[in-house]
C-alpha atoms as a PDB file:
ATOM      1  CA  UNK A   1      34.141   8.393   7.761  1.00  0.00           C
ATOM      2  CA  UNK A   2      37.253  10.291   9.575  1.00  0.00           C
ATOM      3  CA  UNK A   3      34.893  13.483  10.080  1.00  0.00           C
ATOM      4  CA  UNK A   4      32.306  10.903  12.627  1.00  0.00           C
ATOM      5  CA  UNK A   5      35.148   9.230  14.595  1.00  0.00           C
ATOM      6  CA  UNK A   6      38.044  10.076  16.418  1.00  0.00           C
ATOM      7  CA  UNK A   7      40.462  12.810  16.066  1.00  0.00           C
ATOM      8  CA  UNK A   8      44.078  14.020  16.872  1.00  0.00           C
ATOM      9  CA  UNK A   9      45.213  17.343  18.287  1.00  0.00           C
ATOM     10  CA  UNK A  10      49.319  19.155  17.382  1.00  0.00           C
ATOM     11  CA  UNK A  11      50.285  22.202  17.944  1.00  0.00           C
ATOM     12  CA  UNK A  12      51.355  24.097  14.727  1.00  0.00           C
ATOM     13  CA  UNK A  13      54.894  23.982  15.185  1.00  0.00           C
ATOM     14  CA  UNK A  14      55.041  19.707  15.709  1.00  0.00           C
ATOM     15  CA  UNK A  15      52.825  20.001  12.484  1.00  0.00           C
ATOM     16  CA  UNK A  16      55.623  21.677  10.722  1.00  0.00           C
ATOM     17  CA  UNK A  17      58.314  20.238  11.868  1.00  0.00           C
ATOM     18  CA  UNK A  18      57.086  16.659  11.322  1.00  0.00           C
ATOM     19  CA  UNK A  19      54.956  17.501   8.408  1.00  0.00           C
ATOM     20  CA  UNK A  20      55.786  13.982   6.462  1.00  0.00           C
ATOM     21  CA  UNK A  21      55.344  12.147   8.975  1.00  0.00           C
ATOM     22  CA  UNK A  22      51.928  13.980  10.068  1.00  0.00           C
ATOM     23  CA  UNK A  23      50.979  14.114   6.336  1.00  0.00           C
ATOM     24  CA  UNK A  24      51.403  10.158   5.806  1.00  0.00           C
ATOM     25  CA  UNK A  25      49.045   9.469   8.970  1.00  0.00           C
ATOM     26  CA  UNK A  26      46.515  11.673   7.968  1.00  0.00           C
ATOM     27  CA  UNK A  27      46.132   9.910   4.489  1.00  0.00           C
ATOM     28  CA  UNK A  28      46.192   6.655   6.105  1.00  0.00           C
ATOM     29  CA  UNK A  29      43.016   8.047   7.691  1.00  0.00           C
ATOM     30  CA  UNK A  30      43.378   9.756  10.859  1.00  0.00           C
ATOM     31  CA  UNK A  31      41.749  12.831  11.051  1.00  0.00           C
ATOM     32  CA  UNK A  32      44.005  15.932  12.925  1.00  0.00           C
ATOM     33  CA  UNK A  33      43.085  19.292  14.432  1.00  0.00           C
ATOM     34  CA  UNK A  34      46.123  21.658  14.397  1.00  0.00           C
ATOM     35  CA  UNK A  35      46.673  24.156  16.925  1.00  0.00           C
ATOM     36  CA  UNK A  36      47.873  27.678  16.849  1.00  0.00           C
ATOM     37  CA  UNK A  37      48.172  29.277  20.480  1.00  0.00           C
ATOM     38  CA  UNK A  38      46.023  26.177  21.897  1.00  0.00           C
ATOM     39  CA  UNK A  39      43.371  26.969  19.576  1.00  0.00           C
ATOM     40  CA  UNK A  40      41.651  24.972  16.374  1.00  0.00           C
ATOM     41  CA  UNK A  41      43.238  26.605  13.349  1.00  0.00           C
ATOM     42  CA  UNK A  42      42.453  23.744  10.813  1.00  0.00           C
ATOM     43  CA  UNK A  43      41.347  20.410   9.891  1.00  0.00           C
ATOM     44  CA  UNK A  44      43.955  17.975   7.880  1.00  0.00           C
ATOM     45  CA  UNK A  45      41.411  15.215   6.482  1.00  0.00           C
ATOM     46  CA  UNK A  46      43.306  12.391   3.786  1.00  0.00           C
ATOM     47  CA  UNK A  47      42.712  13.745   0.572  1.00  0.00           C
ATOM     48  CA  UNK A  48      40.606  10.300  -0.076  1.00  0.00           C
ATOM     49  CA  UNK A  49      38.229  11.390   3.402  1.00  0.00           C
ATOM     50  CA  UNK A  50      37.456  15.347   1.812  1.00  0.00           C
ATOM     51  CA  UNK A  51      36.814  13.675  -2.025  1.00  0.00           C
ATOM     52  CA  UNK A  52      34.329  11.361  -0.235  1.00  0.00           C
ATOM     53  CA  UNK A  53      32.693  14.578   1.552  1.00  0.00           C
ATOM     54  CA  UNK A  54      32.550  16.448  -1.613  1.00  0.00           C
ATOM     55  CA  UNK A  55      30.227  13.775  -3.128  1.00  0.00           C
ATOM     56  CA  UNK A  56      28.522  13.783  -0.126  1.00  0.00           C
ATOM     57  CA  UNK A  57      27.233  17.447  -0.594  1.00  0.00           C
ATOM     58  CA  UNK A  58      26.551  16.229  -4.274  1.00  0.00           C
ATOM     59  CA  UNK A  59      24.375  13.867  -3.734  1.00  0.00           C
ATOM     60  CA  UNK A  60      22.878  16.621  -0.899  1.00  0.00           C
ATOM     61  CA  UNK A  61      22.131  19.307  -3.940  1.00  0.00           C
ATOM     62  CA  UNK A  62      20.226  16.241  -5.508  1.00  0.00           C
ATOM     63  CA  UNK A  63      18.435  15.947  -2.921  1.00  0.00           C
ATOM     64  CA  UNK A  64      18.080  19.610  -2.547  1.00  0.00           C
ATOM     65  CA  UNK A  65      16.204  19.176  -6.681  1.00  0.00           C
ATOM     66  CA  UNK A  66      14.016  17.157  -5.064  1.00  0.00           C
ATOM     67  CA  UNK A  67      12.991  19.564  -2.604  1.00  0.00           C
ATOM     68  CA  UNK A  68      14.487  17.418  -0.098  1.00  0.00           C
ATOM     69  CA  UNK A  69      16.763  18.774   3.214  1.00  0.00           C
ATOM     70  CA  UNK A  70      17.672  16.258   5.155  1.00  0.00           C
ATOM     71  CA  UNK A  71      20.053  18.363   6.704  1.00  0.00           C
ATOM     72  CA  UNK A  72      17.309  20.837   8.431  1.00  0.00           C
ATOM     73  CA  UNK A  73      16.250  17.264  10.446  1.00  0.00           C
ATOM     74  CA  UNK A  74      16.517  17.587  14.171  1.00  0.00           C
ATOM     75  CA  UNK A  75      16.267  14.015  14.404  1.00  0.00           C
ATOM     76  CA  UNK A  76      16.340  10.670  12.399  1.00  0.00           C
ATOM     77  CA  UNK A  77      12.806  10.204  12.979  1.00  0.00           C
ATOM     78  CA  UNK A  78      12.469  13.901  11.273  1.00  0.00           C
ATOM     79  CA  UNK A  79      14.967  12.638   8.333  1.00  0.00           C
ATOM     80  CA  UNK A  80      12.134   9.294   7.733  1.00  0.00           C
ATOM     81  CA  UNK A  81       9.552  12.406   7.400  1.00  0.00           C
ATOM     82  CA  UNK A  82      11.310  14.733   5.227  1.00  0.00           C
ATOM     83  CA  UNK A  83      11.988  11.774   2.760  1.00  0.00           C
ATOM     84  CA  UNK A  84       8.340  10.718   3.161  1.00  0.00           C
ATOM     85  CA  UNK A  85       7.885  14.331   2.746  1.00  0.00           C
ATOM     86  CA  UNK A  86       5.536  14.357   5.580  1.00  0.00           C
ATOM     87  CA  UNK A  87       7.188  17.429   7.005  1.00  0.00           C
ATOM     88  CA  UNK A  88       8.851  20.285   5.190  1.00  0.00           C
ATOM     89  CA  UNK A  89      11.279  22.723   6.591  1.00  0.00           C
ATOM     90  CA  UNK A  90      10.179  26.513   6.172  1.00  0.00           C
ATOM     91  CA  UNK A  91      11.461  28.626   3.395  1.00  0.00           C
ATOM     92  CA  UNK A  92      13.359  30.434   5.488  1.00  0.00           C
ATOM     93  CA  UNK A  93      15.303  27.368   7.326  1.00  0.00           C
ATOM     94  CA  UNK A  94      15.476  26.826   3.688  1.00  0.00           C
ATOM     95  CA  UNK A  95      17.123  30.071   2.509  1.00  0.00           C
ATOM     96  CA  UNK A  96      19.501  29.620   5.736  1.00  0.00           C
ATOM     97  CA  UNK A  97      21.145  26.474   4.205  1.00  0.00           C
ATOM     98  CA  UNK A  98      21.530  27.743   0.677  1.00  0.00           C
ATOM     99  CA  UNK A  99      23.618  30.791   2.486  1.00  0.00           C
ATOM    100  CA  UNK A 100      25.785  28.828   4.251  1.00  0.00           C
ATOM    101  CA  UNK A 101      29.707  28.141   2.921  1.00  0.00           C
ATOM    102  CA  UNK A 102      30.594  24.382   1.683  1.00  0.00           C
ATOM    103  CA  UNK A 103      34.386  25.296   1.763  1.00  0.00           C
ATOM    104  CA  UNK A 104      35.003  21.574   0.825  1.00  0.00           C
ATOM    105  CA  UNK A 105      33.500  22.188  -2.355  1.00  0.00           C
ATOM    106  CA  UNK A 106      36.079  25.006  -2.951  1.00  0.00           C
ATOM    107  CA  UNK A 107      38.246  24.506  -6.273  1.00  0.00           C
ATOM    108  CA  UNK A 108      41.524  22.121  -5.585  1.00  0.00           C
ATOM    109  CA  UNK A 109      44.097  23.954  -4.634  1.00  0.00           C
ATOM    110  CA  UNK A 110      46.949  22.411  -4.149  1.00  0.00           C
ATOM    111  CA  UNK A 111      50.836  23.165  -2.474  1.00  0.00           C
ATOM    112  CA  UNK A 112      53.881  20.687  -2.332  1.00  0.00           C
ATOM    113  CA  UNK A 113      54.772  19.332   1.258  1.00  0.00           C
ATOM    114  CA  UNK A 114      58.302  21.032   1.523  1.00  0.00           C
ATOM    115  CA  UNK A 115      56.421  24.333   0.670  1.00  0.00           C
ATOM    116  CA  UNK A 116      53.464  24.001   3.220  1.00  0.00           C
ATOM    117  CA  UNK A 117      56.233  23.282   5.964  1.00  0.00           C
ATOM    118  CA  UNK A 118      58.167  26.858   4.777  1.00  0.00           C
ATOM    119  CA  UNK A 119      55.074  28.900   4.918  1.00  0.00           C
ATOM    120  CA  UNK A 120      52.249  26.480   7.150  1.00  0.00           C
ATOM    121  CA  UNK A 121      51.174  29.472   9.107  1.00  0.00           C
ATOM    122  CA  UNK A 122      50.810  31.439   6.255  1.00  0.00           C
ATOM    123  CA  UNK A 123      48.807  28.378   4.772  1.00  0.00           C
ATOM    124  CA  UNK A 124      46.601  28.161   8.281  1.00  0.00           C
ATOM    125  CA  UNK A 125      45.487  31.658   7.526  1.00  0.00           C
ATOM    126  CA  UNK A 126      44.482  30.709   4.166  1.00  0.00           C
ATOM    127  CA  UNK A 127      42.692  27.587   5.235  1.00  0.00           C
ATOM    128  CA  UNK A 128      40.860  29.766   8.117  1.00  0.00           C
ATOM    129  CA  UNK A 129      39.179  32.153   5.576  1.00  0.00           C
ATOM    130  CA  UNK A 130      37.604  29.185   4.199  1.00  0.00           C
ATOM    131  CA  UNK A 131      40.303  28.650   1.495  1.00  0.00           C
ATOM    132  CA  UNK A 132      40.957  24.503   1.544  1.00  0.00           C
ATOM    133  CA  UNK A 133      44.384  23.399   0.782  1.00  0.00           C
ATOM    134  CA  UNK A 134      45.627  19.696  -0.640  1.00  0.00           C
ATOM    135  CA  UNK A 135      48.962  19.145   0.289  1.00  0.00           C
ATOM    136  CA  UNK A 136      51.201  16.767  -2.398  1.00  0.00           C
ATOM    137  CA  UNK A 137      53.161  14.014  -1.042  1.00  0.00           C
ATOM    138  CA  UNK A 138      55.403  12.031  -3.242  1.00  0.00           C
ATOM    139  CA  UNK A 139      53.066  13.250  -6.062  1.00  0.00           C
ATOM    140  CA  UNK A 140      50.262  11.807  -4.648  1.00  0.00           C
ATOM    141  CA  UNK A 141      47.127  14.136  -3.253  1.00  0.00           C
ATOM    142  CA  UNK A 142      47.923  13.566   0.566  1.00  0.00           C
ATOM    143  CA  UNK A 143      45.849  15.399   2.877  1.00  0.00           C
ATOM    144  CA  UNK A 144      43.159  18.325   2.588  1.00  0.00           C
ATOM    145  CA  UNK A 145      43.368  20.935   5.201  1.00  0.00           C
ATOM    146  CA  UNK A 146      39.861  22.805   5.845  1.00  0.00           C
ATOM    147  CA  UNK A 147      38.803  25.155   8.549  1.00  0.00           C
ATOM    148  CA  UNK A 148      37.383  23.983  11.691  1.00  0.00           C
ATOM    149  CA  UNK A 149      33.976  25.108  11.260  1.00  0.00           C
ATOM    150  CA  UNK A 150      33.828  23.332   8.011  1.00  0.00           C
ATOM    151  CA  UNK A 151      34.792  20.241  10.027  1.00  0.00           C
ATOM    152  CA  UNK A 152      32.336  20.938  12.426  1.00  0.00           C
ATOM    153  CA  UNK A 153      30.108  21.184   9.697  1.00  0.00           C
ATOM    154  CA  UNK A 154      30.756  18.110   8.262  1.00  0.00           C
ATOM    155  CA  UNK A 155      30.854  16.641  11.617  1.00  0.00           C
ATOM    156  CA  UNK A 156      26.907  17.315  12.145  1.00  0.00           C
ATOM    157  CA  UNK A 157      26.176  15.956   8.843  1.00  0.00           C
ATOM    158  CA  UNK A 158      27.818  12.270   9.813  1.00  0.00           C
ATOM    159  CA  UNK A 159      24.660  11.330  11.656  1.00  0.00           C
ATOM    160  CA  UNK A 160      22.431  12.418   7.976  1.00  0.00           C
ATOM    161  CA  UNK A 161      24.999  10.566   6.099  1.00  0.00           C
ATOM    162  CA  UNK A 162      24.575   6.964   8.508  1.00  0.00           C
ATOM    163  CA  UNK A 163      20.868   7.407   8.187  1.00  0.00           C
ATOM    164  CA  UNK A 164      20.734   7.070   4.299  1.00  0.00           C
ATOM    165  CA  UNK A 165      23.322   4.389   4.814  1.00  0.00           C
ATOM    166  CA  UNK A 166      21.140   2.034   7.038  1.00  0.00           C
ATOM    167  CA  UNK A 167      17.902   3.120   4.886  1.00  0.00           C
ATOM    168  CA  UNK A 168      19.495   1.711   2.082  1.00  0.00           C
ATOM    169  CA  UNK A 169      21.064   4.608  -0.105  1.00  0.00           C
ATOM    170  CA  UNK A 170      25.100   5.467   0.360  1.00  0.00           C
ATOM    171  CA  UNK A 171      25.489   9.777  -0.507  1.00  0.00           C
ATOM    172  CA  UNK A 172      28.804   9.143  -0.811  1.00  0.00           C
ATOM    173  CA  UNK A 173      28.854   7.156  -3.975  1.00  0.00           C
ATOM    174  CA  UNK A 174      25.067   7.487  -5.452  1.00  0.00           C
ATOM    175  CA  UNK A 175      24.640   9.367  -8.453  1.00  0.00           C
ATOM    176  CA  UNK A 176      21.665  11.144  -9.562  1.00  0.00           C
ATOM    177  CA  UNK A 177      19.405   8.153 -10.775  1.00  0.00           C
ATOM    178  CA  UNK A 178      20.257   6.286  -7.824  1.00  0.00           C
ATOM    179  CA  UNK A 179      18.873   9.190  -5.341  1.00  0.00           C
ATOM    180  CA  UNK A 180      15.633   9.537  -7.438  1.00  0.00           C
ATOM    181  CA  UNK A 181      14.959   5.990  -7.383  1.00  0.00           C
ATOM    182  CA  UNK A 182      16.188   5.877  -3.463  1.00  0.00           C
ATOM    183  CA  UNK A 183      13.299   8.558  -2.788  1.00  0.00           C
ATOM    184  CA  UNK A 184      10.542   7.296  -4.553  1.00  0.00           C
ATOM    185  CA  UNK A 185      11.169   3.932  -3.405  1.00  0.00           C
ATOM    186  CA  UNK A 186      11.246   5.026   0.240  1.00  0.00           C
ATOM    187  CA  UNK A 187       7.993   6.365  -0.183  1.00  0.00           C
ATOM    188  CA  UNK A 188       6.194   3.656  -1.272  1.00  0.00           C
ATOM    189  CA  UNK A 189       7.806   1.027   1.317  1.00  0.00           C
ATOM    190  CA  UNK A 190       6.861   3.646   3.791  1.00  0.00           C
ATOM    191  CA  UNK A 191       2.879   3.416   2.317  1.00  0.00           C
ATOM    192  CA  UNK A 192       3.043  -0.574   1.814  1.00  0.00           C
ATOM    193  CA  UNK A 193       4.674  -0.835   5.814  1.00  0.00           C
ATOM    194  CA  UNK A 194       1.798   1.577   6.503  1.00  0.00           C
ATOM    195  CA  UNK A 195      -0.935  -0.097   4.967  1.00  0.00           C
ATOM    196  CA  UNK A 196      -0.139  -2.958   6.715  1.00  0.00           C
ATOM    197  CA  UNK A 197      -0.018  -1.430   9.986  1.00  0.00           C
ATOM    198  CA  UNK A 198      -3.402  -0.245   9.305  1.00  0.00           C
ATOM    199  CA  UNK A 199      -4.766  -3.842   8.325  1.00  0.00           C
ATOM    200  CA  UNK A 200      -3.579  -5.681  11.416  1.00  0.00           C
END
């Protein structure tokens, strides 16, 4: 995903003034940090990158029903526990993550590209209160501007997101019954591989 790899950085007014040209790399998948005064002021993600995040924290609140936060892991030995539900994180760790803002689940909001170019730092002002923007493009949903913490956010939850990936489960695209199943058969390959650790 664009939030894990690499990322570019323009200054606000290259932004505007090239916004097509900016807005037709970013939904080909680059991911771009625009600057105001040499300072983050927002994310642009392709529209296609922030719908795949928005599932992501989806299939997270599943996991959250099953009393399952892989996002309170330090570590991806921590996330094999927490799934095993060998460890749990405390209630208030707990309470800590239900407080904090998921801006990419925000409603879609959405401005033409000509208009975002006449008012864009109006727009990064928006975006920086936590207020996510899609711009249009031909009529297409381009690119999704979101604040830099959010990206940040996102950022930290790449490494959660590759763990379920290798152990078998993709958040991005599993629905409900597909987590469930995902978690209880963890488990019990978990208690099988230990079993027979135990045995030999």
């Amino acid at each position: 995903m664009t939030a894990g790899g690499m990322i570019q950085a323009l200054g606000m007014r290259e932004v505007r003034e090239r916004m097509r040209a900016v807005v037709a790399r970013v939904e080909a998948g680059e991911a771009l940090v625009v600057l105001r005064d040499g300072q983050p002021a927002a994310v642009m993600l392709g529209f296609a990158e922030g719908q795949r995040w928005q599932q992501v924290e989806r299939s997270l609140s599943s996991l959250h029903g099953l009393e399952l936060y892989p996002e309170l892991a330090r570590d991806t030995a921590e996330l094999a526990r927490l799934v095993r539900r060998e460890a749990r994180p405390s209630a208030t760790a707990i309470r800590r993550l239900a407080e904090q803002p998921r801006d990419i689940l925000a409603p879609l909001r959405t401005m033409g590209i000509t208009d975002a170019r006449a008012g864009f730092a109006a727009l990064l002002d928006e975006v920086g209160r936590g207020r996510t923007m899609t711009i249009v493009s031909s009529g297409r949903f381009a690119a999704t501007l979101v604040a830099p913490r959010e990206f940040d956010r996102l950022r930290a939850l790449d490494r959660t997101v590759g763990w379920f990936r290798s152990a078998g489960l993709d958040l991005a695209a599993a629905d409900d019954a597909a987590i469930a199943a995902f978690v209880r058969e963890f488990a019990t390959r978990s208690a099988a591989a230990g079993a027979e650790q135990a045995a030999g």
